[in-house]
Protein backbone atom coordinates (compact mmCIF):
# COMPACT_ATOMS: atom_id res chain seq x y z
CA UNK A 1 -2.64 -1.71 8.31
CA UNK A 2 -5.29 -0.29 6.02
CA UNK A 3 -4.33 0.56 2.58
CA UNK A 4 -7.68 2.82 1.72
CA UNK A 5 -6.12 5.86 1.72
CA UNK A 6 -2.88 3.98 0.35
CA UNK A 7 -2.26 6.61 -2.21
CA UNK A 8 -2.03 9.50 -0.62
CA UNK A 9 0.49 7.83 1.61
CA UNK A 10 4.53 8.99 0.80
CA UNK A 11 5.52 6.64 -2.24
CA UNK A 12 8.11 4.91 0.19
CA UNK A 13 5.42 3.74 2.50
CA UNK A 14 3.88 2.57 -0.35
CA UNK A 15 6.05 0.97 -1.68
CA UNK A 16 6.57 -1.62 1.24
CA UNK A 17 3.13 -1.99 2.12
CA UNK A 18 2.40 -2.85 -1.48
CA UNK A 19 5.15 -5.39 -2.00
CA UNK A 20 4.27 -7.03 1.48
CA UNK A 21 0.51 -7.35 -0.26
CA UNK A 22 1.75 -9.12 -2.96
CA UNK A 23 4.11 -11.30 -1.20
CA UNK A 24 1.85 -12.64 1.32
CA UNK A 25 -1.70 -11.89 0.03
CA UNK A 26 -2.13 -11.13 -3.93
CA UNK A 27 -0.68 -13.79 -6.61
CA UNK A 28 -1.00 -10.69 -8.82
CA UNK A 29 -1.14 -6.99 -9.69
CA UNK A 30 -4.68 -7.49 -10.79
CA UNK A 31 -5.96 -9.04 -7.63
CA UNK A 32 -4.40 -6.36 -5.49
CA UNK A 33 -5.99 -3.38 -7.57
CA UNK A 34 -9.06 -5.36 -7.03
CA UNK A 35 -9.25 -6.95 -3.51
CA UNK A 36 -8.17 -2.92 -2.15
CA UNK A 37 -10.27 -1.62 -5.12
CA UNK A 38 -6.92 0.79 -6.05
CA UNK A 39 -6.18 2.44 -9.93
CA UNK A 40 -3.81 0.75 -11.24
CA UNK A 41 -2.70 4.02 -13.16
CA UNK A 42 -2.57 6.02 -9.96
CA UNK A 43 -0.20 3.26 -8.22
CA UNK A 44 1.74 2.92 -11.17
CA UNK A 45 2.74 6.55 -11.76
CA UNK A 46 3.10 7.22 -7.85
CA UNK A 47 5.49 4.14 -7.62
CA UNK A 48 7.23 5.12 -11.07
CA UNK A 49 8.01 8.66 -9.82
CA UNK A 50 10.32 6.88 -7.11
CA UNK A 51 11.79 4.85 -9.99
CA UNK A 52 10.00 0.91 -9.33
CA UNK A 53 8.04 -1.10 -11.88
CA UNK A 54 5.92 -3.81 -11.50
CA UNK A 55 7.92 -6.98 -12.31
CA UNK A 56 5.24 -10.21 -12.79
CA UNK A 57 7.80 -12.71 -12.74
CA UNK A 58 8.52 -11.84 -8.96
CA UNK A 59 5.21 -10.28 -8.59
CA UNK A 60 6.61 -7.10 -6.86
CA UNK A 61 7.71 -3.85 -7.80
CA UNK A 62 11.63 -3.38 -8.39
């Protein structure tokens, strides 16, 4: 699935698609805002508004 438009996407869409990145394709936060070139303040807020936080210990939002 593309993620370019990823953030205009409902927040529980992205929410899965992003975890699923970092599981299987990013080792971090900072190389999935870079590999899909996303704002990390944008994803942050849209995923915060549906209560999930970026954990780096499990590399996923919880």
């Amino acid at each position: 699935m593309e993620i370019n438009n990823l953030l205009s996407m409902d927040g529980n869409i992205v929410i899965g698609i992003v975890n699923e990145r970092l599981r299987l394709e990013c080792s971090s936060m900072s190389e999935l805002l870079s590999r899909y070139e996303l704002d990390e303040g944008e994803l942050t807020d849209k995923l915060a508004q549906l209560g999930y936080q970026y954990d780096p210990i499990t590399n996923q939002f919880r």
